[in-house]
Each structure stands twice: as structure tokens, then as C-alpha cells.
PDB file of N, CA and C in Angstrom:
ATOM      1  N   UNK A   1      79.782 107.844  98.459  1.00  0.00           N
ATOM      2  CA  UNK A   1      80.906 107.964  99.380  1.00  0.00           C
ATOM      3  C   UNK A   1      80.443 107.571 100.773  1.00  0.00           C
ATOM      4  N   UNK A   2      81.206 106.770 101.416  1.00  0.00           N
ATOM      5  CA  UNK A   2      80.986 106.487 102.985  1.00  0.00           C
ATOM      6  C   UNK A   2      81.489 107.534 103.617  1.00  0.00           C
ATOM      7  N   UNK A   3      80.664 108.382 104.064  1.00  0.00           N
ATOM      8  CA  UNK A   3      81.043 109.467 105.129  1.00  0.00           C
ATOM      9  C   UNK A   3      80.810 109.148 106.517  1.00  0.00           C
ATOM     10  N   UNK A   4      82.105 109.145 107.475  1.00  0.00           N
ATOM     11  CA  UNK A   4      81.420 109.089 108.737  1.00  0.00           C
ATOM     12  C   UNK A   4      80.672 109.923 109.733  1.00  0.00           C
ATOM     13  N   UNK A   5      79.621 109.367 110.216  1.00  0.00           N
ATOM     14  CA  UNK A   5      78.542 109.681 110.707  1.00  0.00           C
ATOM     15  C   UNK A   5      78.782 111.256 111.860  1.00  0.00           C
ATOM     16  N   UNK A   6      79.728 110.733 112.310  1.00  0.00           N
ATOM     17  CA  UNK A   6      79.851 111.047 113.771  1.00  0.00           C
ATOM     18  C   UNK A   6      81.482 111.974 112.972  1.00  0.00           C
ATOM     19  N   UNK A   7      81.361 113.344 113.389  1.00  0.00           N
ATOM     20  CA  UNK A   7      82.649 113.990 113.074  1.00  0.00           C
ATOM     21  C   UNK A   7      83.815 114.319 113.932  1.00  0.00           C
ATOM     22  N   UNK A   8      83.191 113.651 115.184  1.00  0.00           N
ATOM     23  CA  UNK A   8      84.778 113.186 116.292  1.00  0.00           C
ATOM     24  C   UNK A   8      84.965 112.476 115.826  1.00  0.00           C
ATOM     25  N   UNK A   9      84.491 111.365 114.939  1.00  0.00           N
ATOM     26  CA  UNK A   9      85.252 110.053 114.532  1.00  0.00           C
ATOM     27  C   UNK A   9      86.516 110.491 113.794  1.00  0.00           C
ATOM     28  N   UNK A  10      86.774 111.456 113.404  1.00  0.00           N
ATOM     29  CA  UNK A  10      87.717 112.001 112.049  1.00  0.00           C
ATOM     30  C   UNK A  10      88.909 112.340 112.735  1.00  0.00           C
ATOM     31  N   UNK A  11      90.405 112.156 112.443  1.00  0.00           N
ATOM     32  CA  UNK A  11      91.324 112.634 112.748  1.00  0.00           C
ATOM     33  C   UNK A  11      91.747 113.552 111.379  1.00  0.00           C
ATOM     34  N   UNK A  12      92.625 114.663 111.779  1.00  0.00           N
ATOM     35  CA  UNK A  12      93.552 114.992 110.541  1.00  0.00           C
ATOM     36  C   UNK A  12      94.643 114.664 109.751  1.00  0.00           C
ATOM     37  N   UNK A  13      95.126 114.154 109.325  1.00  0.00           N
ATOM     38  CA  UNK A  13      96.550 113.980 108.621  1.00  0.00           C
ATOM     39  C   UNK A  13      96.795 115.070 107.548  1.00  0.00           C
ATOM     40  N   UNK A  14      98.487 114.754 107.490  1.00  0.00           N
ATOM     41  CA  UNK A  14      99.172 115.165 106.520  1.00  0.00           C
ATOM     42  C   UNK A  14      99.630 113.760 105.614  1.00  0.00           C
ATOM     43  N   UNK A  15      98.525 113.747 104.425  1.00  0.00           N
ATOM     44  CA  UNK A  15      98.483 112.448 104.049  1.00  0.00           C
ATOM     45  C   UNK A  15      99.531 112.843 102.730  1.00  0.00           C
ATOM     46  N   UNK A  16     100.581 111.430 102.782  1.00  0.00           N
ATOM     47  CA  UNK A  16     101.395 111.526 101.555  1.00  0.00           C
ATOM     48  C   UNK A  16     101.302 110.321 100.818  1.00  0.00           C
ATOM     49  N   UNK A  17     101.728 110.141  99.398  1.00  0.00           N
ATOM     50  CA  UNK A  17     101.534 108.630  99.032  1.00  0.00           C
ATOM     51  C   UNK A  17     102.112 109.286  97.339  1.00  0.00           C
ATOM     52  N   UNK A  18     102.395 108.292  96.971  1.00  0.00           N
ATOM     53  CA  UNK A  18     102.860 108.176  95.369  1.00  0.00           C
ATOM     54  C   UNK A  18     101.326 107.582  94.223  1.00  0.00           C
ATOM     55  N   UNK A  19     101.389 108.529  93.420  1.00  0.00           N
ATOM     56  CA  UNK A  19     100.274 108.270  92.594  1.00  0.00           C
ATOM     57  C   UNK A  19     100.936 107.852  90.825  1.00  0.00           C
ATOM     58  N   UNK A  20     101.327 106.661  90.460  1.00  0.00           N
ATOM     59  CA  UNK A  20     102.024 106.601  89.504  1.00  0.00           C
ATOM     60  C   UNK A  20     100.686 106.823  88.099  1.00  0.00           C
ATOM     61  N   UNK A  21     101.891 107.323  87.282  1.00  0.00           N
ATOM     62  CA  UNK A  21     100.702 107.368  86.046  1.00  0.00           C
ATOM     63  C   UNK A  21     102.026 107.199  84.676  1.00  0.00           C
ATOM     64  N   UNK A  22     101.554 106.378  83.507  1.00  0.00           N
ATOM     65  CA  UNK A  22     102.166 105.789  82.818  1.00  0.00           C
ATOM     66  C   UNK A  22     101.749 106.370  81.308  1.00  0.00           C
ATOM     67  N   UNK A  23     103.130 107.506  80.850  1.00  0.00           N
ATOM     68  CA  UNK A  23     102.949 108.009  79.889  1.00  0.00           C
ATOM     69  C   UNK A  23     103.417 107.811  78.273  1.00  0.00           C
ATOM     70  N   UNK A  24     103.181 107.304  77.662  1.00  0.00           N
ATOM     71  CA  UNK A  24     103.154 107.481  76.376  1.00  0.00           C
ATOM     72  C   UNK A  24     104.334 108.219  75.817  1.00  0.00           C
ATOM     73  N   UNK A  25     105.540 107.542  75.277  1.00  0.00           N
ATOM     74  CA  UNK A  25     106.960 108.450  74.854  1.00  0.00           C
ATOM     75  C   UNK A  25     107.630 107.665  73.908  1.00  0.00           C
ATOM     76  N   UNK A  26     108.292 107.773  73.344  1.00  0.00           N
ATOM     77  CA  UNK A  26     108.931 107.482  72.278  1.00  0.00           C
ATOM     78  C   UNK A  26     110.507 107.443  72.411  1.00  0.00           C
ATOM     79  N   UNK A  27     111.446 105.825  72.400  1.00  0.00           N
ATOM     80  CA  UNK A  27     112.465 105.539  72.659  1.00  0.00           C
ATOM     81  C   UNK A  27     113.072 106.150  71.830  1.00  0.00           C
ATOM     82  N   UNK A  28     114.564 105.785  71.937  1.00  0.00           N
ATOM     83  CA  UNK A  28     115.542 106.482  70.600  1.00  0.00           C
ATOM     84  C   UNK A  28     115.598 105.843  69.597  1.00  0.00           C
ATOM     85  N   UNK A  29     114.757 104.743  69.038  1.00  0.00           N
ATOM     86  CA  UNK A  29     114.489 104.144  67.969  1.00  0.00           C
ATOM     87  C   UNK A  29     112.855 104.784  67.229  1.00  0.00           C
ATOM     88  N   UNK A  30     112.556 105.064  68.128  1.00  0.00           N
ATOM     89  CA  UNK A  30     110.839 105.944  67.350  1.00  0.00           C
ATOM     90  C   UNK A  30     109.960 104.905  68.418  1.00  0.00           C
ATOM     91  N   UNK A  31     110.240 103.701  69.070  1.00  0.00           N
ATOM     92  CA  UNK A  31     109.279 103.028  69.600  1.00  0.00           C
ATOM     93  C   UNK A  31     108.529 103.836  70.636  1.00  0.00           C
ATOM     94  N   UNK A  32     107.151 102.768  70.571  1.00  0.00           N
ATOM     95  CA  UNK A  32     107.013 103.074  72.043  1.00  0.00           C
ATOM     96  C   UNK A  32     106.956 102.685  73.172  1.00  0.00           C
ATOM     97  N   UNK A  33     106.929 103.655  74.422  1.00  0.00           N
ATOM     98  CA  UNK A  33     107.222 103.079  75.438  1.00  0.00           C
ATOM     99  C   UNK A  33     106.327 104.090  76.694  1.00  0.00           C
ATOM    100  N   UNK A  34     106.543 103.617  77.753  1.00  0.00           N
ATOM    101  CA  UNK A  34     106.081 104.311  78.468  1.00  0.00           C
ATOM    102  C   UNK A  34     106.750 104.666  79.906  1.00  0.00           C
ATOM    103  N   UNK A  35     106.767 106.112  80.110  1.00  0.00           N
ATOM    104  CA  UNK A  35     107.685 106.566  81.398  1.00  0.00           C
ATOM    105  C   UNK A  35     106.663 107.179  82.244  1.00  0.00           C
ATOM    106  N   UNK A  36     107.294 106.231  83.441  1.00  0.00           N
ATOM    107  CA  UNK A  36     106.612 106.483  85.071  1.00  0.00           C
ATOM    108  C   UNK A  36     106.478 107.630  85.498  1.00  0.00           C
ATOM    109  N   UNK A  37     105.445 108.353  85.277  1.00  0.00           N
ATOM    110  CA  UNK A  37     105.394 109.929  85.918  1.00  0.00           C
ATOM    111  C   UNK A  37     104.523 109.697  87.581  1.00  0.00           C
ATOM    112  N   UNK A  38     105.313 110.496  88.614  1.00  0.00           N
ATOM    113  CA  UNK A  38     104.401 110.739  90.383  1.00  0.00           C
ATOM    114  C   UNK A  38     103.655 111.926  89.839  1.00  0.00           C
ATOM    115  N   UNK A  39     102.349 111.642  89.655  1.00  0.00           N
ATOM    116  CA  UNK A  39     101.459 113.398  89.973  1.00  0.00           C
ATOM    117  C   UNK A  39     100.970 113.428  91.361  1.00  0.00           C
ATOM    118  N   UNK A  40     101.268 112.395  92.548  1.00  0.00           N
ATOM    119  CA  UNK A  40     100.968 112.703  93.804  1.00  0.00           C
ATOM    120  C   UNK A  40     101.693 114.324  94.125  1.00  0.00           C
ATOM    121  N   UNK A  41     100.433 115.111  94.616  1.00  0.00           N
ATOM    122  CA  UNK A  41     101.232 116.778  95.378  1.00  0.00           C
ATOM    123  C   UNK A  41     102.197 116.235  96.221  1.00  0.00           C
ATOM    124  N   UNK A  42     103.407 117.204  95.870  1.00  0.00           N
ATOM    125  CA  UNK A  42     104.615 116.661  96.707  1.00  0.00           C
ATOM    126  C   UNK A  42     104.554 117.299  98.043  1.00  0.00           C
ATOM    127  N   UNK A  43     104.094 118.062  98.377  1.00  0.00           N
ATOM    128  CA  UNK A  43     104.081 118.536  99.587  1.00  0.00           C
ATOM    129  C   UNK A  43     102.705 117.456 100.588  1.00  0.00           C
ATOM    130  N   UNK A  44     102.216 116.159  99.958  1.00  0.00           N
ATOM    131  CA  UNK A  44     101.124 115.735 100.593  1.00  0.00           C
ATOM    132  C   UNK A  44      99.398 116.784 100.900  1.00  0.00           C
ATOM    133  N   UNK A  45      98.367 116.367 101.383  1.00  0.00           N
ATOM    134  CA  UNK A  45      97.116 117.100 101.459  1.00  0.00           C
ATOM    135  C   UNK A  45      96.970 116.725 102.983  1.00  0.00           C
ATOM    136  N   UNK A  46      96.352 117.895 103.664  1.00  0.00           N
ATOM    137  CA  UNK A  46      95.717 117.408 104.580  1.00  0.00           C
ATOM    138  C   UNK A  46      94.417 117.454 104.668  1.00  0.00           C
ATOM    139  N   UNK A  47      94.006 116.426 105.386  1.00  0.00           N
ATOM    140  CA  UNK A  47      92.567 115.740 105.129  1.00  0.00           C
ATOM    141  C   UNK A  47      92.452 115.269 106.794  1.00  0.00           C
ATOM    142  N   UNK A  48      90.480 114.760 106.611  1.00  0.00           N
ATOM    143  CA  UNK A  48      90.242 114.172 107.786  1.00  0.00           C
ATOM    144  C   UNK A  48      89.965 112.847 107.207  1.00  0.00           C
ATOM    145  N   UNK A  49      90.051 112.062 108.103  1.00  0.00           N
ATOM    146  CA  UNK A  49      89.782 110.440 107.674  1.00  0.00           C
ATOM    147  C   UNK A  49      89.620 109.998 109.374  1.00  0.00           C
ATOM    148  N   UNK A  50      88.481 108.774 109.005  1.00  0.00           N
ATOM    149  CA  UNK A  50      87.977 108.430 110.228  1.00  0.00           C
ATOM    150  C   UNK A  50      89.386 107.781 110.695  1.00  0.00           C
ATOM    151  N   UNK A  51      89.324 108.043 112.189  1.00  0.00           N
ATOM    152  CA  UNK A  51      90.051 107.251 113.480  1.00  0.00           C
ATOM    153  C   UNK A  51      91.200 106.237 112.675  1.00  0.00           C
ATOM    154  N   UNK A  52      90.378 104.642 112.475  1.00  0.00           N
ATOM    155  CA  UNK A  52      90.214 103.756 112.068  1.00  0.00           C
ATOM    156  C   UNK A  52      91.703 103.682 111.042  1.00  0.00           C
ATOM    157  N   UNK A  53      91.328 104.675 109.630  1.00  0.00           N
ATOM    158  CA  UNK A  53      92.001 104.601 108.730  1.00  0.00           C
ATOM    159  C   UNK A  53      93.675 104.954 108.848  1.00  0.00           C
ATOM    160  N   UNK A  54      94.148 105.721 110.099  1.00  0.00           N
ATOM    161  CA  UNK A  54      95.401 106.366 110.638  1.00  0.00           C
ATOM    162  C   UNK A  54      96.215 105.447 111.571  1.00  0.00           C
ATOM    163  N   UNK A  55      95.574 103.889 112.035  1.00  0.00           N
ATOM    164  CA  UNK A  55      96.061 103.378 112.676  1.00  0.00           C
ATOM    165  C   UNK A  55      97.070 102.475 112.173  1.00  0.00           C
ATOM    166  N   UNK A  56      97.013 102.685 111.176  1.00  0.00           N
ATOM    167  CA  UNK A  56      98.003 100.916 110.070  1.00  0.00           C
ATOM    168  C   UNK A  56      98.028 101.468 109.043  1.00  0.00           C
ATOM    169  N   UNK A  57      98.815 101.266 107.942  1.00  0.00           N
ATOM    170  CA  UNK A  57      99.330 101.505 106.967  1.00  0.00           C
ATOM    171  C   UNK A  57      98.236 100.430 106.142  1.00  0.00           C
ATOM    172  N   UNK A  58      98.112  99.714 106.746  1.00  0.00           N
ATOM    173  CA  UNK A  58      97.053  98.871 105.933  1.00  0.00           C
ATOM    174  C   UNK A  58      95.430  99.151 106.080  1.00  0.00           C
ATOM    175  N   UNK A  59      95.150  99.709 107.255  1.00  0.00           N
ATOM    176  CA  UNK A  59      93.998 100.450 107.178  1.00  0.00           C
ATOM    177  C   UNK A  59      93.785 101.592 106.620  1.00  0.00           C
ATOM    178  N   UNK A  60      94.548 102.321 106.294  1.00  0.00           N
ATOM    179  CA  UNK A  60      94.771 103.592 105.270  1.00  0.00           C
ATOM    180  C   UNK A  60      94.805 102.943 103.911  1.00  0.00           C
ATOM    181  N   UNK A  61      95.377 101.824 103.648  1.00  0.00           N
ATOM    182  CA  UNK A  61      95.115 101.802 101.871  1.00  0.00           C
ATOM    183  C   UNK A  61      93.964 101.522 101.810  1.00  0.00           C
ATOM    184  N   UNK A  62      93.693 100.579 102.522  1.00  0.00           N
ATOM    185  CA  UNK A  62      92.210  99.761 102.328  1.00  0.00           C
ATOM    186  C   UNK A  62      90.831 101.042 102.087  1.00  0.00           C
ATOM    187  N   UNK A  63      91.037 101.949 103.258  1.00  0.00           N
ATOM    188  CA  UNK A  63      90.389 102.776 103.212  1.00  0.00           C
ATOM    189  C   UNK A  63      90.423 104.267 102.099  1.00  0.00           C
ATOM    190  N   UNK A  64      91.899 104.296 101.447  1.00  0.00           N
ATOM    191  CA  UNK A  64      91.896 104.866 100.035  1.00  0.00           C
ATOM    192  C   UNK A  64      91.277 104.391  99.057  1.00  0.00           C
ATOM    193  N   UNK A  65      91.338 102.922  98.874  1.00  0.00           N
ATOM    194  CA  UNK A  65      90.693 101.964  97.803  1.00  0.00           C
ATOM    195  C   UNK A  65      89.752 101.835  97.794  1.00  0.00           C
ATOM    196  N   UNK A  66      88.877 101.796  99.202  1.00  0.00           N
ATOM    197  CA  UNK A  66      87.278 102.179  99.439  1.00  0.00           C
ATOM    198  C   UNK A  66      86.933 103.053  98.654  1.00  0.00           C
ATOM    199  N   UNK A  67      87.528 104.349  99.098  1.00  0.00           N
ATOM    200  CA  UNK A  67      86.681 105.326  98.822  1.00  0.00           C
ATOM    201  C   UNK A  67      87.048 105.484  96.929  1.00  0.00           C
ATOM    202  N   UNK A  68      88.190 105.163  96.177  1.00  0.00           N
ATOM    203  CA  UNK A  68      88.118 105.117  95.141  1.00  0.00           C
ATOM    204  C   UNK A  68      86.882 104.376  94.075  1.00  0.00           C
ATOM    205  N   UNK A  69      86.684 103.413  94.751  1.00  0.00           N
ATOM    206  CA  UNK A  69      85.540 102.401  94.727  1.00  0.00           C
ATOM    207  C   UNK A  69      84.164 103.129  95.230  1.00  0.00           C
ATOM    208  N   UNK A  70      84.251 103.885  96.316  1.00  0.00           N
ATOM    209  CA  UNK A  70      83.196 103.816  96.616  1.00  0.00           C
ATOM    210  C   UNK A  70      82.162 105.347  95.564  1.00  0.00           C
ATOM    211  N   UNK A  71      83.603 105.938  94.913  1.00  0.00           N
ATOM    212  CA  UNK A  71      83.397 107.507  93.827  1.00  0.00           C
ATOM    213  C   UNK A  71      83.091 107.154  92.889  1.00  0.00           C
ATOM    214  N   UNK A  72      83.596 105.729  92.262  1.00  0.00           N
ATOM    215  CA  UNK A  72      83.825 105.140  90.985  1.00  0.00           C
ATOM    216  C   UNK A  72      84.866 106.027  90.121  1.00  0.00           C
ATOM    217  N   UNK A  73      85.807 106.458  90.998  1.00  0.00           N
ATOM    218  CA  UNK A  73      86.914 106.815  90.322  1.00  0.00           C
ATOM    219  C   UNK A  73      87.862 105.871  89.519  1.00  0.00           C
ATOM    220  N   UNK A  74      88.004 105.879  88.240  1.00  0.00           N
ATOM    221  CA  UNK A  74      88.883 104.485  87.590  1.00  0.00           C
ATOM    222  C   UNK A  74      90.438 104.540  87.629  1.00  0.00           C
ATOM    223  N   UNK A  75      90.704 105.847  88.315  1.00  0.00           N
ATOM    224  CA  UNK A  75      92.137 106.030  88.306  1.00  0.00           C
ATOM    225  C   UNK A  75      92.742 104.671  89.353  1.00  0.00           C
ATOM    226  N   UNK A  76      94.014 104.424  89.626  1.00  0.00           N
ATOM    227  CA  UNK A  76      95.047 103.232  90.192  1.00  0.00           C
ATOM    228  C   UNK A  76      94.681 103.838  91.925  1.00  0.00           C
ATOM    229  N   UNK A  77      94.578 103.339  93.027  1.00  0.00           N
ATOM    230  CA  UNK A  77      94.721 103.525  93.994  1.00  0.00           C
ATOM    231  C   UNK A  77      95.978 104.618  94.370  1.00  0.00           C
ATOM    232  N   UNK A  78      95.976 105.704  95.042  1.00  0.00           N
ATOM    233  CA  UNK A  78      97.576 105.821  95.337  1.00  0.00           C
ATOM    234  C   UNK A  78      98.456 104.701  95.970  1.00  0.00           C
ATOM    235  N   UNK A  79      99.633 104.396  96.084  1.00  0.00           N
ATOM    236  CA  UNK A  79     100.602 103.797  96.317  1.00  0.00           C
ATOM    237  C   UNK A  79     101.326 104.025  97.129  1.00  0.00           C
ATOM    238  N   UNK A  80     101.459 103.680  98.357  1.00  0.00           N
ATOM    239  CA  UNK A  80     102.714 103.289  99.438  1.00  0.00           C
ATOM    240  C   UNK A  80     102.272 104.789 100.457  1.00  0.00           C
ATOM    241  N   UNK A  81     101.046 104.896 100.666  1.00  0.00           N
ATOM    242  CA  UNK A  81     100.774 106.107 101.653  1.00  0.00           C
ATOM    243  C   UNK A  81     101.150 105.783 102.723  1.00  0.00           C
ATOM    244  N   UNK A  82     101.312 107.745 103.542  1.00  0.00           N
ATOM    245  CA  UNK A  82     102.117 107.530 104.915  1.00  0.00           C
ATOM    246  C   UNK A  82     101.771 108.361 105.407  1.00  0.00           C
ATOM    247  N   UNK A  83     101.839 109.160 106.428  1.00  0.00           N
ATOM    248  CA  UNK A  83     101.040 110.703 107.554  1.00  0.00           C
ATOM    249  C   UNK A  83     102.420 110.863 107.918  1.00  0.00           C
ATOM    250  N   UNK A  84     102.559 112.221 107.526  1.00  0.00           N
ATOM    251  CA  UNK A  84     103.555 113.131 107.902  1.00  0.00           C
ATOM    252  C   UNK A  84     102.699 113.297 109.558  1.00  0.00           C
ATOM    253  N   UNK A  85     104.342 113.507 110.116  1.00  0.00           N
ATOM    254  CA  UNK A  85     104.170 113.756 111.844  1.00  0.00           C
ATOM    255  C   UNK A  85     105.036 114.827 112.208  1.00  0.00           C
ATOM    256  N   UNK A  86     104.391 116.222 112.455  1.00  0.00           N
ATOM    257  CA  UNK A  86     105.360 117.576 112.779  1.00  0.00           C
ATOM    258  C   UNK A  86     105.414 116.999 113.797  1.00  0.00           C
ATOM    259  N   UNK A  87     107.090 117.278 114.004  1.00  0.00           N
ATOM    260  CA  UNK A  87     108.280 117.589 115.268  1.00  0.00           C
ATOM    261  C   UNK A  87     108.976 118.344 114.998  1.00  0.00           C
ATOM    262  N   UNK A  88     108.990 119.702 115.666  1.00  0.00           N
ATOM    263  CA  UNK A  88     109.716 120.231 115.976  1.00  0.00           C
ATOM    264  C   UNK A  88     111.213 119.969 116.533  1.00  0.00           C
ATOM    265  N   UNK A  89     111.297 119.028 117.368  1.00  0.00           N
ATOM    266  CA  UNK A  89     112.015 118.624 117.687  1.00  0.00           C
ATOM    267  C   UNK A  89     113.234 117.627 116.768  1.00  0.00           C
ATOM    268  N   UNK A  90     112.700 117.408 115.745  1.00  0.00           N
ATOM    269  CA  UNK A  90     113.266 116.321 114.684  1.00  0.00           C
ATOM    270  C   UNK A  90     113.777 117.546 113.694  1.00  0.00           C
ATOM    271  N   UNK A  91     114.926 116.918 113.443  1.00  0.00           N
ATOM    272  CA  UNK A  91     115.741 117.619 112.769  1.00  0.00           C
ATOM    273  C   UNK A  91     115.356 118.127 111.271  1.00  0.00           C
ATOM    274  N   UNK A  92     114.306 117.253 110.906  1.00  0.00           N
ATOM    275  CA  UNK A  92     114.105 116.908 109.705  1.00  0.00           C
ATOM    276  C   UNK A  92     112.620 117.620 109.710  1.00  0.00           C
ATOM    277  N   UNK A  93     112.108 118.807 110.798  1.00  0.00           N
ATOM    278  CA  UNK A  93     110.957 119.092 111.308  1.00  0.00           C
ATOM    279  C   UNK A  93     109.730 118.205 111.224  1.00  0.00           C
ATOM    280  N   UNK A  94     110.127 116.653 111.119  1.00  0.00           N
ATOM    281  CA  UNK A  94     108.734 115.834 111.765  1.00  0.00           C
ATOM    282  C   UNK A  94     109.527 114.280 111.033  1.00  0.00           C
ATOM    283  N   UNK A  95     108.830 113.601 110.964  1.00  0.00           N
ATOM    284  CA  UNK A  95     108.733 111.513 110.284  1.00  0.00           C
ATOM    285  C   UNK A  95     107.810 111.263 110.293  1.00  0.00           C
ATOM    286  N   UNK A  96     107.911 110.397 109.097  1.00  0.00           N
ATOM    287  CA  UNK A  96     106.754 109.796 108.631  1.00  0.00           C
ATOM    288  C   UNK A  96     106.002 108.574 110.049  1.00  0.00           C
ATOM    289  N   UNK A  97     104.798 108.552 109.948  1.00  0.00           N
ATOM    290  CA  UNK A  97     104.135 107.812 111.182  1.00  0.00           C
ATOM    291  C   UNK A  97     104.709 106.283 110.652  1.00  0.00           C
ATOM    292  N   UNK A  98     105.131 105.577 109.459  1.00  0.00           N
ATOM    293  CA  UNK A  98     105.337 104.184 109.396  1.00  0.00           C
ATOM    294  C   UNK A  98     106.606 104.114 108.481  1.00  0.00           C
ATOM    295  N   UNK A  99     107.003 103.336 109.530  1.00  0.00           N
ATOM    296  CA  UNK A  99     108.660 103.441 108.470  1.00  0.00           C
ATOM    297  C   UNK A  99     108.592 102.410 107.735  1.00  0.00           C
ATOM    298  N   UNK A 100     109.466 102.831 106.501  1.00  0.00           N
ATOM    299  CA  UNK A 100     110.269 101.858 105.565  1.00  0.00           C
ATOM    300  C   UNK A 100     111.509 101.021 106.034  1.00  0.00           C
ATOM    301  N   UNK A 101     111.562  99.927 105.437  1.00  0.00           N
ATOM    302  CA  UNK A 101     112.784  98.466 105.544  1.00  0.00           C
ATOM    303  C   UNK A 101     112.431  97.924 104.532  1.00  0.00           C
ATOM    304  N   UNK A 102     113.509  98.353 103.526  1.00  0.00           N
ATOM    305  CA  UNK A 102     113.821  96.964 102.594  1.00  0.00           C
ATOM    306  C   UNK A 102     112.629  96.869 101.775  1.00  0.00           C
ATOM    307  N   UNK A 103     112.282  98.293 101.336  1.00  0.00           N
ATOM    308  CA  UNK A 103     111.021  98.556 100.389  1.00  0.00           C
ATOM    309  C   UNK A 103     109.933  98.073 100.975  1.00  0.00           C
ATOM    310  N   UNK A 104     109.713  97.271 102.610  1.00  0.00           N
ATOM    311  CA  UNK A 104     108.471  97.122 103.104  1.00  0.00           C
ATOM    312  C   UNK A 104     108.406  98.067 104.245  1.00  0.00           C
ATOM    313  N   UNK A 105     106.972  98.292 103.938  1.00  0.00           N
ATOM    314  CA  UNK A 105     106.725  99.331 105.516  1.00  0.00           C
ATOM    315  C   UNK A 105     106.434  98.231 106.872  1.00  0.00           C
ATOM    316  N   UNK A 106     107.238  98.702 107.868  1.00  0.00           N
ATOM    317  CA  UNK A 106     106.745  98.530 109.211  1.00  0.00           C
ATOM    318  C   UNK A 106     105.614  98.399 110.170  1.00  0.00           C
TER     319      UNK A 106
END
């Protein structure tokens, strides 16, 4: 695992993302098939991750996929991660740090 050195380097998030996993079921003919299960925690984890990884939506996958790579974990990368942002002020008590359009993030 690449750990960073320096532990000011680390911010916190409330990291969220979709983790698909593809199960094994049986159509109404007996076939088979397979249905899309999320085991991402729905409430998201919070974690530290260097600086770096919180600035872009694309520096956060890259840096999920690292470290999947870097565990030799064989599971799928998570999918379409985002950092929850408390506001109080937001009706919705916070938003996500990168918005969605048209199934692409911002």
C-alpha cells in the first residue's frame, strides 16, 4: 500500500461511490442470468486520503484503483465516487462535492 508519508498530507472525506457486483439468478424460464447487486455502504465511509486524491473526481478514482492494485485486491474498482459535503445550511443537510449532468460528472 502507498501510504502517505507526511499525515498533514491527508484530508477526511465522507467517501461515497457504487460498488456493483453481479449475481447469479435464474430467469422465469430456469435460465441463467445475472442481477446487478450495490454492496457499496449506503451511508458512504469516512476515510483520510491524501490532499491530491479530493481534488477531481478523476484523481479520486485513479487513486481508488491505485490502491486496489496496489492490495492486490481482485474485486472491480468502486464506480462513480463522490465526498459528501455537510451543510447545514442545505436543505438536503450537505451535496455532493461533484455534480452529475447527463450521467457525466462535472
Amino acid at each position: 500500500m502507498n501510504e502517505t508519508l507526511n499525515k498533514e498530507d491527508l484530508v477526511e472525506i465522507d467517501l461515497h461511490f457504487e460498488l456493483p457486483i453481479h449475481i447469479p439468478a435464474a430467469d422465469k424460464e430456469g435460465k441463467l442470468i445475472y442481477k446487478k447487486k450495490d454492496v457499496a455502504p449506503v451511508n458512504g465511509v469516512k476515510v483520510k486520503v491524501p490532499a491530491y486524491a479530493a481534488e477531481s473526481v478523476e484523481a479520486l478514482e485513479k487513486f481508488l484503483q491505485q490502491e486496489y492494485e496496489d492490495n492486490c485486491i481482485d474485486m472491480y474498482c468502486p464506480t462513480h465516487p463522490n465526498i459528501w459535503v455537510d451543510d447545514e445550511n442545505n436543505e438536503y443537510g450537505g451535496e455532493f462535492k461533484f455534480k452529475w449532468s447527463s450521467g457525466k460528472i462535472n
